[in-house]
Protein backbone atom coordinates (compact mmCIF):
# COMPACT_ATOMS: atom_id res chain seq x y z
CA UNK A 1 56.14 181.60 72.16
CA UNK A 2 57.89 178.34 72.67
CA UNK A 3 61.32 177.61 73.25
CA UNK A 4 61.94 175.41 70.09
CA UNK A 5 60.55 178.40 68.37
CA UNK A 6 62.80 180.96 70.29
CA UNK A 7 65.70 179.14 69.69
CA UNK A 8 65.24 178.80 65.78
CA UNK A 9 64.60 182.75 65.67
CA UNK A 10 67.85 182.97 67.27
CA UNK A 11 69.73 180.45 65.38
CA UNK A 12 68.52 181.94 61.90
CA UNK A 13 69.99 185.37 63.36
CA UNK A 14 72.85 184.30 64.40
CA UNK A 15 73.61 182.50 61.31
CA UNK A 16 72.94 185.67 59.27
CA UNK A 17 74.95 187.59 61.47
CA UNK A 18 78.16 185.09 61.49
CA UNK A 19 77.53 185.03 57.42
CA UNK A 20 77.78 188.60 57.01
CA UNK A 21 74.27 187.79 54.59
CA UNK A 22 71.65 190.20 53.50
CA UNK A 23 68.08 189.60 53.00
CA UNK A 24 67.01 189.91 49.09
CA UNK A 25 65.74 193.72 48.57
CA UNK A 26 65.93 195.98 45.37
CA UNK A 27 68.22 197.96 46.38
CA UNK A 28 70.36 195.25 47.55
CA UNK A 29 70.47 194.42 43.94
CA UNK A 30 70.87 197.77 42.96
CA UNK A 31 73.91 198.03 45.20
CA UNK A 32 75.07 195.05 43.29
CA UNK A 33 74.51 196.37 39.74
CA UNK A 34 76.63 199.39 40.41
CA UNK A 35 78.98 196.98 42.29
CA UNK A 36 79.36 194.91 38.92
CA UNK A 37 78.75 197.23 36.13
CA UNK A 38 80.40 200.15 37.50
CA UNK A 39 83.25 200.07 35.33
CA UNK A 40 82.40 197.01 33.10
CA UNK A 41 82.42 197.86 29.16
CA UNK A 42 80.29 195.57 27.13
CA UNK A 43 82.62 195.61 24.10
CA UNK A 44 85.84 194.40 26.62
CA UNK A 45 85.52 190.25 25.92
CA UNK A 46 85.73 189.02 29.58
CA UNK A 47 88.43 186.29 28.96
CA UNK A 48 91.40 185.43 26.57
CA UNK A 49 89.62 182.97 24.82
CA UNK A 50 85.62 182.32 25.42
CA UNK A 51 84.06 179.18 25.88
CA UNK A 52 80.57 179.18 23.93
CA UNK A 53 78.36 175.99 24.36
CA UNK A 54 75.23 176.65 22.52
CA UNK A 55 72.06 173.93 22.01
CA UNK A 56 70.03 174.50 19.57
CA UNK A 57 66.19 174.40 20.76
CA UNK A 58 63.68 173.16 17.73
CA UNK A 59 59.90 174.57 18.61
CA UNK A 60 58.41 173.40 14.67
CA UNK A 61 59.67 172.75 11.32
CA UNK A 62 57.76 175.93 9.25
CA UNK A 63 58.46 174.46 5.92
CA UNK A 64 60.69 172.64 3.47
CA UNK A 65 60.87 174.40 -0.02
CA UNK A 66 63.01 172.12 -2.29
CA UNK A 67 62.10 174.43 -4.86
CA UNK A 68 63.64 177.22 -3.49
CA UNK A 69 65.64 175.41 -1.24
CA UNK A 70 64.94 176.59 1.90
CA UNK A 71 64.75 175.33 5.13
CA UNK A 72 62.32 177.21 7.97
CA UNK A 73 62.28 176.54 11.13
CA UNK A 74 61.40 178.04 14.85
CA UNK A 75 63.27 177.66 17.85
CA UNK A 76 65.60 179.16 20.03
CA UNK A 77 69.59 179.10 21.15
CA UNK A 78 70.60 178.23 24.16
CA UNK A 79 74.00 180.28 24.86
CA UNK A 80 76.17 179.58 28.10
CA UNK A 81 79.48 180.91 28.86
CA UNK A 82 81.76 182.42 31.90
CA UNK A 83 81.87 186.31 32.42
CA UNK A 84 85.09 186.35 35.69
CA UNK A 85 83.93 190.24 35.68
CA UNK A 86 80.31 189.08 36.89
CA UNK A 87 81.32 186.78 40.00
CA UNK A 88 79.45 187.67 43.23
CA UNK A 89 79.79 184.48 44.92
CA UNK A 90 82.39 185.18 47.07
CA UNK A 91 81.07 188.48 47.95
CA UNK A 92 79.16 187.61 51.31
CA UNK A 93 77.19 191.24 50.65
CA UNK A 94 75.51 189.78 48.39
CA UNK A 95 75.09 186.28 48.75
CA UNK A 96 71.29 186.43 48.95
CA UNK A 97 71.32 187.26 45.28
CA UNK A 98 72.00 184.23 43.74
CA UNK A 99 71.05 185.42 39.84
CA UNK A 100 70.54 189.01 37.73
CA UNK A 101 68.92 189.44 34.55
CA UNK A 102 70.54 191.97 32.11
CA UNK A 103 70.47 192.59 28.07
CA UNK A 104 72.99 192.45 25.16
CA UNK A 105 72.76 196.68 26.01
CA UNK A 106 74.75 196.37 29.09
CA UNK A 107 76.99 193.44 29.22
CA UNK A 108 79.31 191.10 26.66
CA UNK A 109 77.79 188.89 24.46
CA UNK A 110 79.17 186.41 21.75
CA UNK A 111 78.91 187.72 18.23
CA UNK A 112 77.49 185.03 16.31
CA UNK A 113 75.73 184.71 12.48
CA UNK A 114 73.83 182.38 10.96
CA UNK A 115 76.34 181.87 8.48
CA UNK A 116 73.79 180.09 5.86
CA UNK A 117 70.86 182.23 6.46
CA UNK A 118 69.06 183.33 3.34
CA UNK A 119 66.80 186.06 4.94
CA UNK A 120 69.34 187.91 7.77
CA UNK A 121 72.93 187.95 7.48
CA UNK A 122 73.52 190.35 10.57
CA UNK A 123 74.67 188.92 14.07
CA UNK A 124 71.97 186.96 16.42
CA UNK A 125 70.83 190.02 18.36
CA UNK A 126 67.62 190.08 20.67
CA UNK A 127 67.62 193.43 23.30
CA UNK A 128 64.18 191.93 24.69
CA UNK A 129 65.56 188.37 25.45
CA UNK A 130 67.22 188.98 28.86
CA UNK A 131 70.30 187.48 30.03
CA UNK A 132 70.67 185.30 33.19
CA UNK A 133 73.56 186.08 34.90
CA UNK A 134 74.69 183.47 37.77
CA UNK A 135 76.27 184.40 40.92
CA UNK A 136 79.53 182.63 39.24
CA UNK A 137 79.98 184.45 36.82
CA UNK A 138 78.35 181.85 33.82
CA UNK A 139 75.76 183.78 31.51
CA UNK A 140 72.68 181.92 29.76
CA UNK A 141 70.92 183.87 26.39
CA UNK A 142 68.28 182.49 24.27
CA UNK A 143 67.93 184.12 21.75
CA UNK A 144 65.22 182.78 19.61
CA UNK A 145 63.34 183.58 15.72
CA UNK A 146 62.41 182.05 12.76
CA UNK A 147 65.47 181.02 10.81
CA UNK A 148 65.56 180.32 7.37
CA UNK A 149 68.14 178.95 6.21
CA UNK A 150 69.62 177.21 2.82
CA UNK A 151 68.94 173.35 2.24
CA UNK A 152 70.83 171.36 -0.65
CA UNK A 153 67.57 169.02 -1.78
CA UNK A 154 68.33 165.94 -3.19
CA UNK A 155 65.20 165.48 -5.71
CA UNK A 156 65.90 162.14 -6.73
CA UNK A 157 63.35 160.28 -5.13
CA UNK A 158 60.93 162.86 -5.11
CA UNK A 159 58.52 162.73 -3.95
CA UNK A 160 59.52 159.84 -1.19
CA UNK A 161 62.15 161.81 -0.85
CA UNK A 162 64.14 162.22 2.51
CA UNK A 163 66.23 165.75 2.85
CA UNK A 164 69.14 166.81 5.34
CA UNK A 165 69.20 170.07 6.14
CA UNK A 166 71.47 172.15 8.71
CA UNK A 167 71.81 175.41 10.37
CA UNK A 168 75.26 176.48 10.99
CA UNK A 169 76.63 178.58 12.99
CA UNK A 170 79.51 181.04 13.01
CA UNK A 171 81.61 183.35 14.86
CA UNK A 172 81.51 186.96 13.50
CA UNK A 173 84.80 189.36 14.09
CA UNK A 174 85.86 187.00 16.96
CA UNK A 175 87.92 184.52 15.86
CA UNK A 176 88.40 180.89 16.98
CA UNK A 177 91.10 182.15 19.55
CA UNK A 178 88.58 184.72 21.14
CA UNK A 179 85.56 183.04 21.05
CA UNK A 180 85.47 179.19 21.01
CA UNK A 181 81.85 177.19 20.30
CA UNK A 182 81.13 173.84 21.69
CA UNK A 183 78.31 171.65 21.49
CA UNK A 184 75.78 171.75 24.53
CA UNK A 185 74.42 168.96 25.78
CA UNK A 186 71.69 167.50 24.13
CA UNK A 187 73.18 169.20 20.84
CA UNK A 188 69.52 169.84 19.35
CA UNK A 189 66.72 169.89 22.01
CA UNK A 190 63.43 168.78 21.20
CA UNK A 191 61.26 168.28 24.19
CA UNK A 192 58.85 171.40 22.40
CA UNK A 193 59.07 170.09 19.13
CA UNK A 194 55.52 170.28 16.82
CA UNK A 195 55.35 167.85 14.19
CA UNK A 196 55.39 168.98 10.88
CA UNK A 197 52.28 167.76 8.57
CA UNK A 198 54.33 167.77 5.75
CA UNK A 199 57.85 166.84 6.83
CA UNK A 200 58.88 163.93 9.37
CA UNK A 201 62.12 164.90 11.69
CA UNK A 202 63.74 161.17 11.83
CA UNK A 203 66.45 162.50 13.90
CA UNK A 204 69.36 165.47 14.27
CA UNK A 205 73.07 165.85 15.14
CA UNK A 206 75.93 168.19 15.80
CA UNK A 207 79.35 169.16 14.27
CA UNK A 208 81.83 170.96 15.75
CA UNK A 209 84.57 172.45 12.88
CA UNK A 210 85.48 175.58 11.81
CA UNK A 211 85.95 177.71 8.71
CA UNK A 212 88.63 179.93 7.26
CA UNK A 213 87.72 183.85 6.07
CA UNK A 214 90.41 186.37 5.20
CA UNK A 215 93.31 183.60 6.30
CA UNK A 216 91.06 183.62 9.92
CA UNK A 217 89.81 180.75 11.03
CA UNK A 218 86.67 181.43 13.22
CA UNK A 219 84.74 178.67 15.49
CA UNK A 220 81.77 176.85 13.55
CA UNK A 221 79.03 174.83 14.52
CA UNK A 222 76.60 172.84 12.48
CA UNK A 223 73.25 171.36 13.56
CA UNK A 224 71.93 168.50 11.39
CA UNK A 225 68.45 168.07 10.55
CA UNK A 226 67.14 164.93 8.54
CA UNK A 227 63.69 165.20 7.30
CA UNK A 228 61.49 162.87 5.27
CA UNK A 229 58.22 163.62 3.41
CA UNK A 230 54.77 162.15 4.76
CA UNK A 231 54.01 160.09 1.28
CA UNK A 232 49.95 159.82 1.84
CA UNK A 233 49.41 163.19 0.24
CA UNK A 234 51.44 162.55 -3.35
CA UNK A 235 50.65 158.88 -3.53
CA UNK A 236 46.75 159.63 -3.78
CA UNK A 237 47.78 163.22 -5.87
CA UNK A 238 50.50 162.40 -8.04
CA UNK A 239 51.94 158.78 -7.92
CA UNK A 240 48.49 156.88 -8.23
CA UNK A 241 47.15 159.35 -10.99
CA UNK A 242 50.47 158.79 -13.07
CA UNK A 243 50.02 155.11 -12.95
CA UNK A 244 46.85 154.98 -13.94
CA UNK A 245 47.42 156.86 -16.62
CA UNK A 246 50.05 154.83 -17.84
CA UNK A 247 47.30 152.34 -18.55
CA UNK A 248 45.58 154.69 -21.10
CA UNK A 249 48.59 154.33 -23.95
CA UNK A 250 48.33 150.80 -23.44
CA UNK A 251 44.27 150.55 -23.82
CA UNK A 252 44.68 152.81 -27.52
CA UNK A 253 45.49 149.70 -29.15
CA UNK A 254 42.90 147.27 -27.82
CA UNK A 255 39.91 150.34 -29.16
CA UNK A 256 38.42 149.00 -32.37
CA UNK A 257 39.58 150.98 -35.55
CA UNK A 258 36.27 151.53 -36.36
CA UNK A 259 35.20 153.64 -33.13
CA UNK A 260 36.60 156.78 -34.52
CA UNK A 261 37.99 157.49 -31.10
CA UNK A 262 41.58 156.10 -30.97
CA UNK A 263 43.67 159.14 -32.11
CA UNK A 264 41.65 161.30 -29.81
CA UNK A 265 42.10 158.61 -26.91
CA UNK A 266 45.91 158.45 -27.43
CA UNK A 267 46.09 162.42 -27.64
CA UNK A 268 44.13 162.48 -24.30
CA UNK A 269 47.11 160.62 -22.88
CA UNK A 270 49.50 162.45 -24.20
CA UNK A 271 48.55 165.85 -23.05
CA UNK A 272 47.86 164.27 -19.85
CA UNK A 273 51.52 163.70 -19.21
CA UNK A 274 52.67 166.86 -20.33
CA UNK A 275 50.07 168.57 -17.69
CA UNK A 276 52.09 166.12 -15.15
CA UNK A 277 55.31 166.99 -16.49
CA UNK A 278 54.77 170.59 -15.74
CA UNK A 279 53.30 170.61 -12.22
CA UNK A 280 56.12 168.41 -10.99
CA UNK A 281 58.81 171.26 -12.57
CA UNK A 282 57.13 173.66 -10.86
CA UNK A 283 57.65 171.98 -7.30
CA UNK A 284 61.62 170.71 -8.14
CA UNK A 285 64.23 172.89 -8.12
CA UNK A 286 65.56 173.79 -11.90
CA UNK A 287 69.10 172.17 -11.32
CA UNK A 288 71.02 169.28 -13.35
CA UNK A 289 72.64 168.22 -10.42
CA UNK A 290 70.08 165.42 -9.97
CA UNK A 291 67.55 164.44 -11.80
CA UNK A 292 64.39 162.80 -10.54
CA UNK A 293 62.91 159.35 -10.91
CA UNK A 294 59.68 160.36 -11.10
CA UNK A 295 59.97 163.01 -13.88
CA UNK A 296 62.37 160.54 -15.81
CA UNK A 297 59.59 158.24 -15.42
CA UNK A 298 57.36 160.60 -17.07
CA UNK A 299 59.40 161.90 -19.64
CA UNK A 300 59.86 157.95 -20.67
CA UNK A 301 56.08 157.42 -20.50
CA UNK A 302 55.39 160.56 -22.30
CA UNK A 303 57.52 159.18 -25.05
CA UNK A 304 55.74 156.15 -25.09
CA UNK A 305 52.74 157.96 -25.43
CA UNK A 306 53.92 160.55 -28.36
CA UNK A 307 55.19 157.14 -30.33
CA UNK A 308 51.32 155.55 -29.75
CA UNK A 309 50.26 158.68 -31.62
CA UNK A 310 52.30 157.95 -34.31
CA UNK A 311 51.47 154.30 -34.58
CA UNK A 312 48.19 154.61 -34.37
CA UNK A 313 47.86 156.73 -37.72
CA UNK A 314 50.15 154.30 -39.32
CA UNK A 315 47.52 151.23 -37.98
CA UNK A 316 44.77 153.46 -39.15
CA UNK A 317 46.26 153.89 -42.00
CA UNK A 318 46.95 150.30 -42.97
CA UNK A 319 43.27 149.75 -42.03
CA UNK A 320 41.56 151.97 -43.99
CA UNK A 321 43.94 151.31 -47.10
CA UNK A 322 41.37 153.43 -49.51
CA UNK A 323 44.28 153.10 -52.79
CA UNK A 324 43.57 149.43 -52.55
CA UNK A 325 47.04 147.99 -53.49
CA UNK A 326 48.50 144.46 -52.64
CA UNK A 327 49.61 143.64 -49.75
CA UNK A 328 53.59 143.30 -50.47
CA UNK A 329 55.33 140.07 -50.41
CA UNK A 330 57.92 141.51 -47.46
CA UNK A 331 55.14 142.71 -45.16
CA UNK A 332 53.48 139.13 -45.82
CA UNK A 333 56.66 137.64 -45.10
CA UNK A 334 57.39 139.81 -41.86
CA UNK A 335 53.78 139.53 -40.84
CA UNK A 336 53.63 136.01 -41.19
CA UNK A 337 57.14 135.08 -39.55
CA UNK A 338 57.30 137.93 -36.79
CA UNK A 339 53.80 139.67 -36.07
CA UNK A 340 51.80 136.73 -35.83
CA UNK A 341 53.68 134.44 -33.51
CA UNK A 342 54.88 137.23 -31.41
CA UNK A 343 51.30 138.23 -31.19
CA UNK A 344 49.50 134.59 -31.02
CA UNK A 345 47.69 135.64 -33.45
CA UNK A 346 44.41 133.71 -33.95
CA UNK A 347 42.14 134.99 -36.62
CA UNK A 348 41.59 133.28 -40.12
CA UNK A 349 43.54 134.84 -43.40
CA UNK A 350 42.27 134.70 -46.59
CA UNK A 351 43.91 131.69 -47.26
CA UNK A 352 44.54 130.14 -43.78
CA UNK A 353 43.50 126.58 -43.74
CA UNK A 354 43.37 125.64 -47.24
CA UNK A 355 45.65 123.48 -48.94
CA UNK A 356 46.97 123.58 -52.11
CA UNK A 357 47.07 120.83 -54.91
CA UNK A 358 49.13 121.47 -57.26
CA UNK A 359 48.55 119.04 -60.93
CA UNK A 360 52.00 118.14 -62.98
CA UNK A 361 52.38 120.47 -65.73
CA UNK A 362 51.69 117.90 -67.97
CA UNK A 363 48.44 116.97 -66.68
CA UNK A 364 45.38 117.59 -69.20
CA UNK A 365 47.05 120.71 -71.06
CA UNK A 366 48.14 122.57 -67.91
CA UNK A 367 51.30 123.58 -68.19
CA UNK A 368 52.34 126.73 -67.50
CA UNK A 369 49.71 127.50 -64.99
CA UNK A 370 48.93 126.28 -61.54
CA UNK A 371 45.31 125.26 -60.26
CA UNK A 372 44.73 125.95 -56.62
CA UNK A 373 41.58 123.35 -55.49
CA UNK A 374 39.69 124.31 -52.51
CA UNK A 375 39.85 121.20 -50.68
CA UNK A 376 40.20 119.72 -47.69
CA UNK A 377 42.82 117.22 -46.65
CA UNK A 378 40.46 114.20 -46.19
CA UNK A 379 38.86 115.52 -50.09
CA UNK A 380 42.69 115.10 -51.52
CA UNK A 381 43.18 111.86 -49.83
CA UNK A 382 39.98 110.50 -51.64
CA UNK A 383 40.48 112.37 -55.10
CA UNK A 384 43.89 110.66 -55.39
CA UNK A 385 42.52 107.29 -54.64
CA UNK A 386 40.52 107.82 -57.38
CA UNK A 387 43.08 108.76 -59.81
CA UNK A 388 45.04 106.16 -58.61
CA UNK A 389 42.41 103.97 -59.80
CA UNK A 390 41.65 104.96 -63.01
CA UNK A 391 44.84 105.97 -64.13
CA UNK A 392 48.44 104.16 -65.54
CA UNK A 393 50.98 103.67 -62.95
CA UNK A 394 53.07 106.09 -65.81
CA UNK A 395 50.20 108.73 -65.00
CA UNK A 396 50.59 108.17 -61.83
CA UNK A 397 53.79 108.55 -61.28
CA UNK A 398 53.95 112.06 -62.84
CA UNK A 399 51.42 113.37 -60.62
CA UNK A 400 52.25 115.72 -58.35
CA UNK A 401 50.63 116.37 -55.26
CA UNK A 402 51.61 119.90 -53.34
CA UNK A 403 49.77 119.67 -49.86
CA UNK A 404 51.21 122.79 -47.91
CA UNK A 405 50.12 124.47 -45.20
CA UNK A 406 49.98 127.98 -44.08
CA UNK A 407 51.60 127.38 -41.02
CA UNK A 408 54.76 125.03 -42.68
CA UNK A 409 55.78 126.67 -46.23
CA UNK A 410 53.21 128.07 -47.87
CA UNK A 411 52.95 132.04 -46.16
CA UNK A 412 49.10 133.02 -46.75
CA UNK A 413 47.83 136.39 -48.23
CA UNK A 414 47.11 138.99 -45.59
CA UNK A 415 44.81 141.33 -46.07
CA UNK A 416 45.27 145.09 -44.95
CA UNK A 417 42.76 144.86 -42.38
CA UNK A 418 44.36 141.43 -40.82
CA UNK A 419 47.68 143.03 -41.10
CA UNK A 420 46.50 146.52 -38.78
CA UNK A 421 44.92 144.30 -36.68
CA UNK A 422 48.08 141.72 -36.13
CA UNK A 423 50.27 145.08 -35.62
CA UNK A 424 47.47 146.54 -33.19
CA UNK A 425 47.74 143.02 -31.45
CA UNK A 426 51.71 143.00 -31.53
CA UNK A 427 51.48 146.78 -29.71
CA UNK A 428 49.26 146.29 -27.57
CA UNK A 429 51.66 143.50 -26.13
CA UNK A 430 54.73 145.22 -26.46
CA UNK A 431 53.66 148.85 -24.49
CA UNK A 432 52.03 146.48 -21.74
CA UNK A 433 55.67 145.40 -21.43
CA UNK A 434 57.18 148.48 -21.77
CA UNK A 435 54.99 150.59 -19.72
CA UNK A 436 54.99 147.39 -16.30
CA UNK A 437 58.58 147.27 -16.69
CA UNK A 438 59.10 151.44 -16.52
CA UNK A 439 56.68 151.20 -13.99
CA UNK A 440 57.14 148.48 -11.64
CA UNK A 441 61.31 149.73 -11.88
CA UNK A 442 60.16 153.46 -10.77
CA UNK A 443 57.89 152.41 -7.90
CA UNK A 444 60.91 149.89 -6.48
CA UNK A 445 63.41 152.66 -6.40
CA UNK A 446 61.09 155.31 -5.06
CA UNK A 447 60.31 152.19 -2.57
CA UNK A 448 63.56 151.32 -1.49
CA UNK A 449 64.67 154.34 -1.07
CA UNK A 450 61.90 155.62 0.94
């Protein structure tokens, strides 16, 4: 053996011996077991007021049910405080020993809840999660589980929606005197974290407050979770499909009366949107506190869609006029004045295009009655160059000549048919309106908010 080597197997001695240090053994650390738990009593709290830091560990979000409004999650707490009963440092016995491992069985631990749990109300308990106990005296427990938890959902941009969610955390018995929680640091660890295929985690945070029970106020903690919804899935299943849709009350007015189809077509629709209306109850919670744009957008459309019903029988109706009667002066009027501009209305009436001349009543014996000629305008320039002609400037002075237009003062005759097609024409513009303006309004505050 060499003398470098010599003299290291000496110094290492030595040092042992001047350090009054043990090499690690079981029953060294038996020895110190029954040298720390000899008369310790788990249910003695080790100080006058404990210091808790806890960090909450997130493994995976489980799931998000805003119907139920539930929050599930997996992870685990990471629990540090100072037992003085537990402090071996100083003890030179023992200084090989630098940690232990016990369970809640045999030493202190803090008695915390879940305080809005919805599955387990008791206090965070694990016997098979050992405790690491440090040399001075500080003790580490992670306990971990799934913990589900209550979640206020906010369903009004469902479903872009974005949710905040928390677990809290309370003392139990203990109060904030006795047992004192702190953030750790980070406050919400997620170097494990599993994405969620449903549910993005944009980002978390801590609150430190506390709450009042009994006139006790007990130490509180509160871990924030915001999460927002992957859209891919309900813009191909439900927000594309509902627009599309839309298009179908609009498109019952441009089908031809005669197809035979339109009030099956516009019931199609309608029972369409009450099919939507239903699956998106089922997946919102059944709460007034907030309502939802996309269901208000439904319910609007759905209305839209129960009034095409209606005004399709009354188009059909007006179509298909089997009791033959006139067309009434007022609808002729309203037709004329309203329907067709609004509509740009294009067809030829019954009397669209032909003027009317209109003798004097004392013309040849006709005077109580008016003749209507079917002429042109060029025709009644050349017939009254002719008259003017042949007769007396007396004659032709009492002539009368009434050329009126449909579009000026005279207001033509409208037939039924012209009329249900006008109105079809005057709907079809005004749902198109309607139904881009609910629409494009829904998709920017889903959008914006998003």
């Amino acid at each position: 053996m060499s003398l470098s080597a010599v003299y290291f197997s000496y110094l290492v001695f030595a040092t042992s011996l001047v350090a009054g240090q043990q090499p690690y053994s079981t029953k060294l650390e038996t020895e110190l077991r029954d040298y720390l738990f000899t008369d310790y009593d788990a249910l003695q709290r080790p100080n006058q007021t404990v210091g808790t830091k806890v960090t909450l560990n997130l493994l995976t979000v489980n799931s998000l049910d805003i119907k139920e409004q539930q929050l599930s999650i997996s992870g685990y707490f990471y629990m540090l405080w100072s037992d003085s009963r537990l402090v071996w440092a100083s003890n030179t016995t023992y200084g090989n020993i630098r940690f232990l491992f016990s369970n809640e069985n045999y030493m202190w631990r803090p008695a915390i809840i879940v305080e809005n749990s919805v599955s387990d109300m008791s206090v965070i308990s694990d016997e098979n999660t050992l405790m690491r106990i440090n040399s001075d005296g500080s003790a580490v427990w992670t306990p971990g589980g799934i913990y589900e938890t209550h979640c206020d959902c906010d369903v009004t941009y469902y479903p872009l929606d974005t949710q905040t969610c928390s677990v809290v955390l309370s003392t139990w018995a203990y109060t904030a005197n006795e047992i004192s929680l702190s953030l750790g640091s980070p406050v919400v660890d997620t170097t494990y974290f599993s994405e969620n295929g449903e549910w993005q985690l944009l980002s978390v945070s801590g609150q430190e407050t506390s709450t009042t029970r009994e006139s006790q106020s007990f130490s509180r903690l509160k871990f924030t979770l915001t999460l927002r919804r992957r859209p891919l899935f309900h813009i191909l299943n439900t927000i594309l499909p509902v627009a599309v849709m839309a298009t179908l009350i609009v498109m019952v007015f441009k089908l031809p009366p005669e197809s035979g189809e339109r009030i099956g077509m516009s019931l199609t629709a309608l029972l369409a949107y009450a099919v939507y209306l239903t699956l998106i109850a089922d997946n919102i919670p059944k709460t007034s506190v907030s309502a939802s744009v996309l269901s208000t957008y439904l319910a609007i459309i759905f209305c839209l869609s129960a009034l095409t019903v209606i005004l399709t029988i009354v188009v059909l109706d007006l179509y298909f006029n089997i009791e033959g009667d006139d067309v009434p002066a007022w609808l002729n009027r309203i037709t004329h004045h309203v329907m067709v501009k609004f509509s740009c209305w294009k067809g030829i009436t019954c009397c669209s295009g032909r003027n009317r001349v209109t003798p004097n009543d004392e013309d040849k014996g006709l005077s109580s009655s008016r003749m209507i000629l079917k002429l042109n305008v060029s025709d009644v320039a050349k017939l009254r160059g002719k008259e003017a002609a042949n007769e007396s400037p007396e004659k032709k002075s009492k002539l009368s000549l009434d050329t009126t237009f449909s579009d000026d003062n005279t207001i033509p005759e409208y037939s039924w048919k012209e009329i249900a097609l006008i109105m079809d024409k005057c709907l079809l513009y005004i749902f198109m309106i309607l139904v881009f303006l609910a629409t494009t309004i829904t998709f920017i505050i889903l959008g914006a908010n998003y």
